[in-house]
C-alpha atoms as a PDB file:
ATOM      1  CA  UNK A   1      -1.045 -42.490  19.715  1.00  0.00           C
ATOM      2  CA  UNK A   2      -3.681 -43.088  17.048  1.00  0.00           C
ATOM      3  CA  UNK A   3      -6.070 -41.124  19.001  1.00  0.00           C
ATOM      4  CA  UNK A   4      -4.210 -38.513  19.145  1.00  0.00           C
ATOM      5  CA  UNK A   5      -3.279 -38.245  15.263  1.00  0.00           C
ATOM      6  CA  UNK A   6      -7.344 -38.317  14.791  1.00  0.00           C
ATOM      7  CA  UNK A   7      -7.962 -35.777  17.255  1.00  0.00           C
ATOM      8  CA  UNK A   8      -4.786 -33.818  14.768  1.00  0.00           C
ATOM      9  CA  UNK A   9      -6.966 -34.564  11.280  1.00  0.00           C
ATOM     10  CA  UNK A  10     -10.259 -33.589  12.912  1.00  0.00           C
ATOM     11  CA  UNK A  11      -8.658 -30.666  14.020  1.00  0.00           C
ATOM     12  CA  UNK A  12      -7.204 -30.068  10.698  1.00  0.00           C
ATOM     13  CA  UNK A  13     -10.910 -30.545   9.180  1.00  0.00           C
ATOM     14  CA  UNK A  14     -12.352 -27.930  10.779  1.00  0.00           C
ATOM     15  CA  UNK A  15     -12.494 -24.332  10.038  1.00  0.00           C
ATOM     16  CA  UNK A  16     -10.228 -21.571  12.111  1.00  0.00           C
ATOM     17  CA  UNK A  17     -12.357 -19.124  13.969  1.00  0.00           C
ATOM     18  CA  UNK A  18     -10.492 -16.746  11.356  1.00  0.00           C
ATOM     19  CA  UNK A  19     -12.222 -18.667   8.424  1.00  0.00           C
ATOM     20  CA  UNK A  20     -15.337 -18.902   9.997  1.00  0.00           C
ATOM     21  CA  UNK A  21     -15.720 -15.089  10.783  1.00  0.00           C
ATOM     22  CA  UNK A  22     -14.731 -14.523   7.291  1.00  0.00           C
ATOM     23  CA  UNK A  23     -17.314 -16.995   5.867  1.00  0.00           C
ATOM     24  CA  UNK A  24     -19.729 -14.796   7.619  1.00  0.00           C
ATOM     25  CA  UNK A  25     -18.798 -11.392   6.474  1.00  0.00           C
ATOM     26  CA  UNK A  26     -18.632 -12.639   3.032  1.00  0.00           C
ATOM     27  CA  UNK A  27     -22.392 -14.170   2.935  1.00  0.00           C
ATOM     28  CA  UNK A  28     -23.611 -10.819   4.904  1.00  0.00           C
ATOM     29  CA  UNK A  29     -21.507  -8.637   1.678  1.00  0.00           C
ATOM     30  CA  UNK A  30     -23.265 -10.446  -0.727  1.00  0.00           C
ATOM     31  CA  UNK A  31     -26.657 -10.112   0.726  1.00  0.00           C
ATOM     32  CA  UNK A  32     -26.099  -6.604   1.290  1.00  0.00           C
ATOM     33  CA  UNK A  33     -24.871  -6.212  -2.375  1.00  0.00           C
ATOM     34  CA  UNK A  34     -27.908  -8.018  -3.574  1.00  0.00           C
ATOM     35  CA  UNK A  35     -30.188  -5.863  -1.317  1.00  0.00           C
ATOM     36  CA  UNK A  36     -28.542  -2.481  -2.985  1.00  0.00           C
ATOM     37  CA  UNK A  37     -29.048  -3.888  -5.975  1.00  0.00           C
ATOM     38  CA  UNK A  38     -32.056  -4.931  -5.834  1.00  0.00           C
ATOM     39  CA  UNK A  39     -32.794  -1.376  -4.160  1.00  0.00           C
ATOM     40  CA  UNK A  40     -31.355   0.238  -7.054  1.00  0.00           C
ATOM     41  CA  UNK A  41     -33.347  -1.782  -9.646  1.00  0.00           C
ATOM     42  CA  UNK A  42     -36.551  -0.575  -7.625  1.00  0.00           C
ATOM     43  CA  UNK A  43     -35.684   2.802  -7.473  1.00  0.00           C
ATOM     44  CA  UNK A  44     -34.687   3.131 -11.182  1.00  0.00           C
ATOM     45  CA  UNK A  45     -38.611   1.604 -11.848  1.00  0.00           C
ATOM     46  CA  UNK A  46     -40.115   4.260  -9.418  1.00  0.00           C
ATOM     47  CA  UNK A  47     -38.506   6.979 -10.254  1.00  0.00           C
ATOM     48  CA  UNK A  48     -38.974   6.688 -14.352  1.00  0.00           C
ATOM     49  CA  UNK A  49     -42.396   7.361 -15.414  1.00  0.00           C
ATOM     50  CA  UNK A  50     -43.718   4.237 -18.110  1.00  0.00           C
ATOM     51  CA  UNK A  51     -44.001   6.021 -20.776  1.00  0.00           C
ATOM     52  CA  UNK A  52     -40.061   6.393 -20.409  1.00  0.00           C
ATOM     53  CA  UNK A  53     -38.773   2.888 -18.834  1.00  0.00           C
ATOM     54  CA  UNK A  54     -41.009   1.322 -21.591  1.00  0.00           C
ATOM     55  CA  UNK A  55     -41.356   3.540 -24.745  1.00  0.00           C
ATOM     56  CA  UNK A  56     -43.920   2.956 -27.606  1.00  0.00           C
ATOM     57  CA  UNK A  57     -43.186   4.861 -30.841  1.00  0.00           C
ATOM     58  CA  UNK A  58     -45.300   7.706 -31.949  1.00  0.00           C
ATOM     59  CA  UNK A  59     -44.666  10.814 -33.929  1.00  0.00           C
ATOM     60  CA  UNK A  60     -46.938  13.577 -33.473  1.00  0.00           C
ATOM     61  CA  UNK A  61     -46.064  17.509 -33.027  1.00  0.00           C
ATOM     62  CA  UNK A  62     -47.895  20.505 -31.315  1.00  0.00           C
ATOM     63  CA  UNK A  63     -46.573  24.004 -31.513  1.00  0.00           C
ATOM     64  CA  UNK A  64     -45.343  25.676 -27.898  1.00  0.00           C
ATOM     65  CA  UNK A  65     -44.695  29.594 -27.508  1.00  0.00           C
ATOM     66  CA  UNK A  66     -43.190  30.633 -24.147  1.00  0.00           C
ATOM     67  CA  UNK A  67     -43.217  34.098 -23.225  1.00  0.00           C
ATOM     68  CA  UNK A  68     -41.481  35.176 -19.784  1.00  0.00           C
ATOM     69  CA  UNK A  69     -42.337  38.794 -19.530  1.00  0.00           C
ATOM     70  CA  UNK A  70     -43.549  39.682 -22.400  1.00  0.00           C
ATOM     71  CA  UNK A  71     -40.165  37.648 -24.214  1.00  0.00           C
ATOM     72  CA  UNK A  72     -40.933  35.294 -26.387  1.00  0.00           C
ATOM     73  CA  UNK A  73     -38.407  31.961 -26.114  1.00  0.00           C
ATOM     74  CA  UNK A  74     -36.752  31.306 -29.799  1.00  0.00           C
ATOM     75  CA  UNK A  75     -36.907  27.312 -30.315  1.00  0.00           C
ATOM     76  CA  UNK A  76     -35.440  27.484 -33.342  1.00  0.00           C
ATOM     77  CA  UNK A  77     -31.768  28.263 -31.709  1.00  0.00           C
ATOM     78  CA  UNK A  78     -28.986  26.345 -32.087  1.00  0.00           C
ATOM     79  CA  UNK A  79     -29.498  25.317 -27.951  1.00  0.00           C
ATOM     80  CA  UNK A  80     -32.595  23.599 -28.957  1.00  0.00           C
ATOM     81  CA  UNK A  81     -32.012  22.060 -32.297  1.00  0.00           C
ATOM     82  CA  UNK A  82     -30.856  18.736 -33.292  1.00  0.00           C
ATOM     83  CA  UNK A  83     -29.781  16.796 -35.981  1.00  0.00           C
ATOM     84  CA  UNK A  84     -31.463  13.608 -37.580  1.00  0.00           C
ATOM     85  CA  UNK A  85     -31.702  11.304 -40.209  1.00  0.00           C
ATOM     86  CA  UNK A  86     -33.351  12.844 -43.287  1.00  0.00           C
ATOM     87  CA  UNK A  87     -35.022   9.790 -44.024  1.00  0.00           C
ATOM     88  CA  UNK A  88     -37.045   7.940 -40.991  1.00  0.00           C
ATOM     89  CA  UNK A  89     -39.776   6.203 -42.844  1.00  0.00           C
ATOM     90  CA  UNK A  90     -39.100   3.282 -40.301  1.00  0.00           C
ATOM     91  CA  UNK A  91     -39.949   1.717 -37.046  1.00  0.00           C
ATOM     92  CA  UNK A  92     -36.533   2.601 -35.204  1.00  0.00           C
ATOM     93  CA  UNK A  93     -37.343   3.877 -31.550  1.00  0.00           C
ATOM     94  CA  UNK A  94     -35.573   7.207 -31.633  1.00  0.00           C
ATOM     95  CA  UNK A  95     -32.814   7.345 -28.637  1.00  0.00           C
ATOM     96  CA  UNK A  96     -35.011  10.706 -27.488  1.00  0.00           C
ATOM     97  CA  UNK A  97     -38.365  11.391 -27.322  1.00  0.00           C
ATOM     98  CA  UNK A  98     -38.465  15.242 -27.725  1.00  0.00           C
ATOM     99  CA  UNK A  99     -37.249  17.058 -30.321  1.00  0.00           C
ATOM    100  CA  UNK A 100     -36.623  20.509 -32.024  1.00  0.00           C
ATOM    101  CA  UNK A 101     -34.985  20.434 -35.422  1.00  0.00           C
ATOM    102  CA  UNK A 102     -34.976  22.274 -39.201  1.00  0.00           C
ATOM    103  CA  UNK A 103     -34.371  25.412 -37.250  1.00  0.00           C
ATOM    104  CA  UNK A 104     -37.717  25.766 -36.466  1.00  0.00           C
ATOM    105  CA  UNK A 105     -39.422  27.936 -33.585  1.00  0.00           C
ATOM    106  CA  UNK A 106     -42.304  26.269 -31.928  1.00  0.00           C
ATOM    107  CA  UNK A 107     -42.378  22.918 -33.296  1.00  0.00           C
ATOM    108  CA  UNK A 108     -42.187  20.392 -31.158  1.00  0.00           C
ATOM    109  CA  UNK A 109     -41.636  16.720 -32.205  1.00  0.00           C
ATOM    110  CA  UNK A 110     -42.873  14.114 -30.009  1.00  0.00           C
ATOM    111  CA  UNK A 111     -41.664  10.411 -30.873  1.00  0.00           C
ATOM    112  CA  UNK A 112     -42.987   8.420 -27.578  1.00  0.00           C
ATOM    113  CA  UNK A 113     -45.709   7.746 -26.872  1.00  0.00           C
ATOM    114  CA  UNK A 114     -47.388   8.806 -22.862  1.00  0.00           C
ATOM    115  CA  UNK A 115     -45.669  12.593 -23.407  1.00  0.00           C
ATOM    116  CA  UNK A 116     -46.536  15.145 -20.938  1.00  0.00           C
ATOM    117  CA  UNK A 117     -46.038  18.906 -21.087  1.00  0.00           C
ATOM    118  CA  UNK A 118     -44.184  18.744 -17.935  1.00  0.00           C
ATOM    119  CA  UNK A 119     -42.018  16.068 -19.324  1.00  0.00           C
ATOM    120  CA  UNK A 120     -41.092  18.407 -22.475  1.00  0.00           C
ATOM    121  CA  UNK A 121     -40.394  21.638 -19.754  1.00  0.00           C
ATOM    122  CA  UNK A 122     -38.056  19.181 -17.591  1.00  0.00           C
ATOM    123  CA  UNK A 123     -36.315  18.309 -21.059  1.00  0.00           C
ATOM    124  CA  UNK A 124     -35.176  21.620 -21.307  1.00  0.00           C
ATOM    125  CA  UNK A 125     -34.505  23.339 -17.925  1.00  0.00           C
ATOM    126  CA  UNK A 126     -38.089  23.713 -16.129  1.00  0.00           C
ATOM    127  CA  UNK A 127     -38.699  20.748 -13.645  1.00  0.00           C
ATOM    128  CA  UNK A 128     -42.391  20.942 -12.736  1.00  0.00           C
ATOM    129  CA  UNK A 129     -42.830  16.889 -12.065  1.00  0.00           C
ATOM    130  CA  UNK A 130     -40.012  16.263  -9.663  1.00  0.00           C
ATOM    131  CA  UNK A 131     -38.463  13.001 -10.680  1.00  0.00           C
ATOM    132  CA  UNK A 132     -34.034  12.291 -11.152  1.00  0.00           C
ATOM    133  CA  UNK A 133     -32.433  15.034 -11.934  1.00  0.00           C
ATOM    134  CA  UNK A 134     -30.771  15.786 -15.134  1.00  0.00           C
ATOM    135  CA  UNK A 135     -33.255  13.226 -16.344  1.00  0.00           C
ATOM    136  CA  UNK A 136     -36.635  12.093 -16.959  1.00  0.00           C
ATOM    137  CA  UNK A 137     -35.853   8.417 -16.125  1.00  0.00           C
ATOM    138  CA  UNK A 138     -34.381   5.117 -17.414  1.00  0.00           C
ATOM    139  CA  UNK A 139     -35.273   3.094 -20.436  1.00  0.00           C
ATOM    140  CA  UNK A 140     -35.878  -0.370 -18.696  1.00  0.00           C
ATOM    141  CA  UNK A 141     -37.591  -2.333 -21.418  1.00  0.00           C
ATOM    142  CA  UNK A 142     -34.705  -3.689 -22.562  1.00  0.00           C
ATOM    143  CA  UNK A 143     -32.442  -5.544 -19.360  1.00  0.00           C
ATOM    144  CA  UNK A 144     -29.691  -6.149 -20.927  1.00  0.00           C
ATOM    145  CA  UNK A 145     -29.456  -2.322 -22.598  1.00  0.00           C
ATOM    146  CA  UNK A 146     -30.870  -0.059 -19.543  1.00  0.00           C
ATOM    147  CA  UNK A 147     -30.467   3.261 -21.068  1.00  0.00           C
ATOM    148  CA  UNK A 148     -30.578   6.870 -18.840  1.00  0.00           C
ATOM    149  CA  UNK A 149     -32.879   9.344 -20.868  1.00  0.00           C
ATOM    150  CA  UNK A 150     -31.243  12.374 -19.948  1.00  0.00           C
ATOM    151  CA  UNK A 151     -32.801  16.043 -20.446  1.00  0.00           C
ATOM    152  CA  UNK A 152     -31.245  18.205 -23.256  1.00  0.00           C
ATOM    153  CA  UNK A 153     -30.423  21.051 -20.847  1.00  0.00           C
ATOM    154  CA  UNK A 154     -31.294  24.026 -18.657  1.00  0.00           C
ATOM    155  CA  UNK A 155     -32.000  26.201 -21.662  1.00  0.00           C
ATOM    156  CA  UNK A 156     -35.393  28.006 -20.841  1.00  0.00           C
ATOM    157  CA  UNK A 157     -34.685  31.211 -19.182  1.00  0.00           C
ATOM    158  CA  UNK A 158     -34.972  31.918 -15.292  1.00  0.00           C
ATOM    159  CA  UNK A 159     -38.541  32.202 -13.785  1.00  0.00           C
ATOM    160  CA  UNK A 160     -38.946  35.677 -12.444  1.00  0.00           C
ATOM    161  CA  UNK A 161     -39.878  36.117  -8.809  1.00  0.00           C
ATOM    162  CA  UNK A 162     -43.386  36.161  -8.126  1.00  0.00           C
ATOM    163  CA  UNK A 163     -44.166  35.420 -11.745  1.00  0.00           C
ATOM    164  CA  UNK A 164     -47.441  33.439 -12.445  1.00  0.00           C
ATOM    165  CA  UNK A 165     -48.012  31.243 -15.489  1.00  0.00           C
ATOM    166  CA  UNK A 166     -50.858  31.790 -17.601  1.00  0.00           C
ATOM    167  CA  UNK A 167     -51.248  28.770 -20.265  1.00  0.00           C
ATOM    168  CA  UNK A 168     -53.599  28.886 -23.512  1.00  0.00           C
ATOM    169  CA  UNK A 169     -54.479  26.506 -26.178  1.00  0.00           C
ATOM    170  CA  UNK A 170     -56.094  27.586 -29.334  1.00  0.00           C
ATOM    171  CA  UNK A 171     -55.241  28.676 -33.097  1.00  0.00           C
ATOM    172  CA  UNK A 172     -55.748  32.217 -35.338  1.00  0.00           C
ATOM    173  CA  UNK A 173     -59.751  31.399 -34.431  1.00  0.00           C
ATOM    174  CA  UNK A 174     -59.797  30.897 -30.960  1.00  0.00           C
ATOM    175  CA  UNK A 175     -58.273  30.036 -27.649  1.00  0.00           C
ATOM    176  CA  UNK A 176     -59.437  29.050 -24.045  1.00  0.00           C
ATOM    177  CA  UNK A 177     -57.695  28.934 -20.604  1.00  0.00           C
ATOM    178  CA  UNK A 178     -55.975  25.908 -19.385  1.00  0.00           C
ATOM    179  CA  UNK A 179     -54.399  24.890 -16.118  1.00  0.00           C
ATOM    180  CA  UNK A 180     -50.326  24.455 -15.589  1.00  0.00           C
ATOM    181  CA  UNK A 181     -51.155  21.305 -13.632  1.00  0.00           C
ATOM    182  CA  UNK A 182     -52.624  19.402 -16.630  1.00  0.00           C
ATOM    183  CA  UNK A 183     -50.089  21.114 -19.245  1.00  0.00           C
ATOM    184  CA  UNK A 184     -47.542  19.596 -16.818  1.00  0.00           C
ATOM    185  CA  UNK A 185     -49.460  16.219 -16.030  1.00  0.00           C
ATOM    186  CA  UNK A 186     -51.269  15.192 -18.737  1.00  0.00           C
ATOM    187  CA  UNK A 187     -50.650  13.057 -21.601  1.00  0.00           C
ATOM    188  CA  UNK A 188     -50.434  15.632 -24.222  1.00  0.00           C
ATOM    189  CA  UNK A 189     -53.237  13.834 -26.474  1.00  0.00           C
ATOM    190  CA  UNK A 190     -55.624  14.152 -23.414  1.00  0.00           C
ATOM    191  CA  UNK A 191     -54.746  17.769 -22.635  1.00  0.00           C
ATOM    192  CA  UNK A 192     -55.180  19.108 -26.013  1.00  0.00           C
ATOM    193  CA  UNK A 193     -57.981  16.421 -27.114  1.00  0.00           C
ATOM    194  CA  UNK A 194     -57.004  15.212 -29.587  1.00  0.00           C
ATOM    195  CA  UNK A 195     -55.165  12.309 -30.266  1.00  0.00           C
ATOM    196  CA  UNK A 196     -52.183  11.093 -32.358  1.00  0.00           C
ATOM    197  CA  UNK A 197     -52.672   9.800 -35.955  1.00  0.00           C
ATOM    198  CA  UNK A 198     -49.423   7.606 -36.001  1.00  0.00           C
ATOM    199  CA  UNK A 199     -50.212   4.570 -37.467  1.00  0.00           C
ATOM    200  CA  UNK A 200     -50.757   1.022 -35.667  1.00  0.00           C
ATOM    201  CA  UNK A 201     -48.054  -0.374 -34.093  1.00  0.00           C
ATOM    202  CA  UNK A 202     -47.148  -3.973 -33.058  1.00  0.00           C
ATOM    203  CA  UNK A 203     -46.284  -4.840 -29.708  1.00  0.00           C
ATOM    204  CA  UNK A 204     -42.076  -4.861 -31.293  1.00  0.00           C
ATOM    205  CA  UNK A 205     -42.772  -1.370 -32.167  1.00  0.00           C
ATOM    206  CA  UNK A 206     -42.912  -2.244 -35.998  1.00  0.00           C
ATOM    207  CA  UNK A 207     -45.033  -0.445 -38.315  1.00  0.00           C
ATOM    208  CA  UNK A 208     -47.922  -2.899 -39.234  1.00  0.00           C
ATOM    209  CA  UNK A 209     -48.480  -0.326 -42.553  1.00  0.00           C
ATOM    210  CA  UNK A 210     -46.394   2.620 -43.808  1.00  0.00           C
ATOM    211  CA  UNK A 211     -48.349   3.158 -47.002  1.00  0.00           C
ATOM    212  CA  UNK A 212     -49.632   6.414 -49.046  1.00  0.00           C
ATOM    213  CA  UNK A 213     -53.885   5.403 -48.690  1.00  0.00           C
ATOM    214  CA  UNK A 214     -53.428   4.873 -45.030  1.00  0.00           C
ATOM    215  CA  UNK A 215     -50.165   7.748 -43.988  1.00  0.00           C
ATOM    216  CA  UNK A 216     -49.077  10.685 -45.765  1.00  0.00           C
ATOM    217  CA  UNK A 217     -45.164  10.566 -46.354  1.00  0.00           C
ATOM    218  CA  UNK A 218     -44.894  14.346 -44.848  1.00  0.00           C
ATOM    219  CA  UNK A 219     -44.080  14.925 -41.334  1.00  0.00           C
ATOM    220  CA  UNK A 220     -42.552  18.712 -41.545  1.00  0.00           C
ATOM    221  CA  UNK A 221     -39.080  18.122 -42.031  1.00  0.00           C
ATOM    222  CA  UNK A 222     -36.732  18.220 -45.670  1.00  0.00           C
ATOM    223  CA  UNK A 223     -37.732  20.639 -48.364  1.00  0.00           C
ATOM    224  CA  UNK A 224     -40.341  22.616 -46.594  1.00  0.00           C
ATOM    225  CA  UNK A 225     -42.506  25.711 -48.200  1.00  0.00           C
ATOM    226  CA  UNK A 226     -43.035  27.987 -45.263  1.00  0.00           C
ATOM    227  CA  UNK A 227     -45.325  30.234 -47.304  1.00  0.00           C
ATOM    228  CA  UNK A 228     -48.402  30.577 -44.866  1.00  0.00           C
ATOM    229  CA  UNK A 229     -51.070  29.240 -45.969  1.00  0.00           C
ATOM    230  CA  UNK A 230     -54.934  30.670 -46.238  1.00  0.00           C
ATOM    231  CA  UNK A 231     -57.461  28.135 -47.744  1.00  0.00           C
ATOM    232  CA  UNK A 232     -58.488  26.123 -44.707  1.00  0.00           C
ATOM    233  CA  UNK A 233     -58.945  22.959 -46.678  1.00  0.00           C
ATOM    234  CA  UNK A 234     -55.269  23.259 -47.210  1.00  0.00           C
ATOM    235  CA  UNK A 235     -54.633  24.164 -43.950  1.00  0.00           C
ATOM    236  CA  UNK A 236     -56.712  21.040 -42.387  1.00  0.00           C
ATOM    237  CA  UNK A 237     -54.861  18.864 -44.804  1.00  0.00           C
ATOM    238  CA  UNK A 238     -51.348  20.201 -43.676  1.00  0.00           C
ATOM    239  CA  UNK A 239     -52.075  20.018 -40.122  1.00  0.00           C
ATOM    240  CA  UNK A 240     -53.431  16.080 -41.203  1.00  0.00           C
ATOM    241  CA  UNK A 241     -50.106  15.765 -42.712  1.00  0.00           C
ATOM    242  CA  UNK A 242     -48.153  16.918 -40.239  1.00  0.00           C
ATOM    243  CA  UNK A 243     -49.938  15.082 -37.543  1.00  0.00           C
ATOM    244  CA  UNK A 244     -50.862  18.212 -35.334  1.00  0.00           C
ATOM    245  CA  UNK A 245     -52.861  17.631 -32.220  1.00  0.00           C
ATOM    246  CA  UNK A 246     -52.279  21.449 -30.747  1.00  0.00           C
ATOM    247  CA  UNK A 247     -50.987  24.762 -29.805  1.00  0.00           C
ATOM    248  CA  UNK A 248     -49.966  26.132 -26.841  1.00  0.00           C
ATOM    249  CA  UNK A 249     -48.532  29.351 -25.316  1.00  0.00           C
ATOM    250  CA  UNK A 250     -47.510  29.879 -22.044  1.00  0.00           C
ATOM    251  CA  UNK A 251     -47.530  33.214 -20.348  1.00  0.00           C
ATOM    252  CA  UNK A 252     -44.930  33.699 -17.653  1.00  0.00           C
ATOM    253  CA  UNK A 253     -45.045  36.945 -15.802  1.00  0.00           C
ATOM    254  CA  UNK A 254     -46.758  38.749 -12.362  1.00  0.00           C
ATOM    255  CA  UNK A 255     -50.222  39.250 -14.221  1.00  0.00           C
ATOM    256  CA  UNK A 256     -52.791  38.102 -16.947  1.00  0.00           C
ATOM    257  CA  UNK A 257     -52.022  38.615 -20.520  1.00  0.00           C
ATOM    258  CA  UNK A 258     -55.120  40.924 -22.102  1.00  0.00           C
ATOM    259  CA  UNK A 259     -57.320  39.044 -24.717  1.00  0.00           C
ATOM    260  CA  UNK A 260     -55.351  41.141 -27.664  1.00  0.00           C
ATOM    261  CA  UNK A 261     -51.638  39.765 -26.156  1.00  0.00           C
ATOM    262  CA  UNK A 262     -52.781  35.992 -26.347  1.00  0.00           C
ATOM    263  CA  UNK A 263     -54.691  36.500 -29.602  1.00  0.00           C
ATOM    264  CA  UNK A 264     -51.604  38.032 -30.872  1.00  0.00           C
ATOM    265  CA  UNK A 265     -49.488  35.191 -30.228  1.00  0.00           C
ATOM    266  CA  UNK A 266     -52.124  32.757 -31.758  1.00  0.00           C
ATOM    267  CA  UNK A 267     -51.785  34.856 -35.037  1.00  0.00           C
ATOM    268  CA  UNK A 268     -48.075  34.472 -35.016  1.00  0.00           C
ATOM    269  CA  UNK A 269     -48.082  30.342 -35.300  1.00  0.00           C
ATOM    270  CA  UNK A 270     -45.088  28.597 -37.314  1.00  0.00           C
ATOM    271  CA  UNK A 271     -46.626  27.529 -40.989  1.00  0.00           C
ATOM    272  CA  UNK A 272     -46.991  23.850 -41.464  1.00  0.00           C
ATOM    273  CA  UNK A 273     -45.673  22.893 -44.756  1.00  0.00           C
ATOM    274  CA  UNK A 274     -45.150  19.813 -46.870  1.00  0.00           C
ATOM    275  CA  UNK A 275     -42.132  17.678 -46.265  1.00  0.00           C
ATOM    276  CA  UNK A 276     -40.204  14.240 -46.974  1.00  0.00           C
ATOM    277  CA  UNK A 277     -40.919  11.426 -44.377  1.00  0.00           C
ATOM    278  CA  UNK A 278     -38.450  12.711 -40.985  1.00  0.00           C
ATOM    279  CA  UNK A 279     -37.751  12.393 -37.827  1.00  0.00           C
END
């Protein structure tokens, strides 16, 4: 009789076939969730360039003209502009890093650092460097705040059949012939040569210096006089100012603009004018 009541409590002790088969599943869910996850977290890395999934502030601007068939793409349209803080004389990371603002054409504002023209096409409707879509990546340096950096929108107009693009970089005094591939893949410092003046940064992203001697508190936003101007001292000093390292225009049509259509376009750049510290 006492034997049997053991036998009864083992019995009792040990898990149903039921429990056991659901012990099971539930270990094989959880490694399967931690697998997706871990998936996921691997693909999100991959798939988002570094200059995105860990930003370093900059602020630098180069001017862009895109012509698709002889049309000539107006930046300065409400579909492209932005708002911002009047006064950015800081070391905030801005949410985006390309921008088009004051309701001006051409001017693009770069404020990460690792930019590439492809990555400023995708931002507004051209994909050229494959990637998510709808977005140029994830902003992973920060685990606990993983932010998607989404593009603005598909506002650059449709690519006509057939239609070859012819890129330039240059000013009023000159221009030479460069390839789409590097426009689209290259850090923009490297493809125009020159590199960023932004001032040295700590590894926080804090300003180490923000004075007058060392930065000029302009940056072409606020109070602006678009007057063009003609001494080229001034001119060297606004495009100091402004922290300019280029100018580009693209060419988007079935054959090559003549030397008088791109010089044209290089005689029609936005002024650079004095401003109050921006965005």
């Amino acid at each position: 009789m006492v034997e049997k009541q053991n036998d009864d409590v083992l019995e009792e002790k040990r898990p149903s076939q039921r429990e056991h088969r659901f012990g099971k599943r539930f270990k094989l869910v959880v490694a399967m969730s931690l697998l997706l996850v871990i998936f996921y977290a691997g693909y999100l890395y991959v798939a988002s360039p570094a200059a995105i999934r860990k930003p370093t502030l900059d602020h630098y601007h180069f001017r862009m003209q895109v012509l698709v068939n002889g049309k000539a793409e107006n930046f300065g349209t409400r579909k492209y502009q932005i708002g911002y803080a009047k006064d950015q004389c800081n070391a905030n990371l801005p949410e985006q890093p390309i921008h088009f603002h004051d309701n001006k054409d051409q001017f693009v504002h770069i404020h990460w650092k690792g930019m590439t023209g492809g990555m400023v096409l995708k931002y507004y409707g051209w994909n050229f460097i494959g990637g998510m879509s709808n977005a140029l990546g994830y902003k992973l340096d920060n685990l606990k705040d993983i932010q998607k950096v989404t593009t603005r929108g598909s506002y650059l107009p449709a690519i006509p059949k057939d239609a070859v693009f012819y890129v330039y970089v240059g000013d009023k005094n000159g221009y030479k012939e460069k390839s789409l591939h590097d426009f689209t893949h290259q850090d923009l410092e490297k493809f125009f040569g020159k590199a960023s003046d932004f001032p040295a940064q700590t590894s926080n992203n804090q300003l180490t210096t923000l004075s007058n001697g060392l930065f000029p508190k302009a940056y072409a936003h606020g109070d602006e006089d678009h007057s063009p101007t003609t001494n080229k001292v001034e001119e060297e000093r606004l495009a100091r100012i402004n922290n300019l390292i280029g100018n580009v225009v693209i060419f988007v049509q079935n054959h090559k603009p003549t030397d008088l259509e791109i010089a044209d376009r290089f005689s029609m750049l936005e002024p650079l004018s004095d401003s109050t510290c921006g965005g």
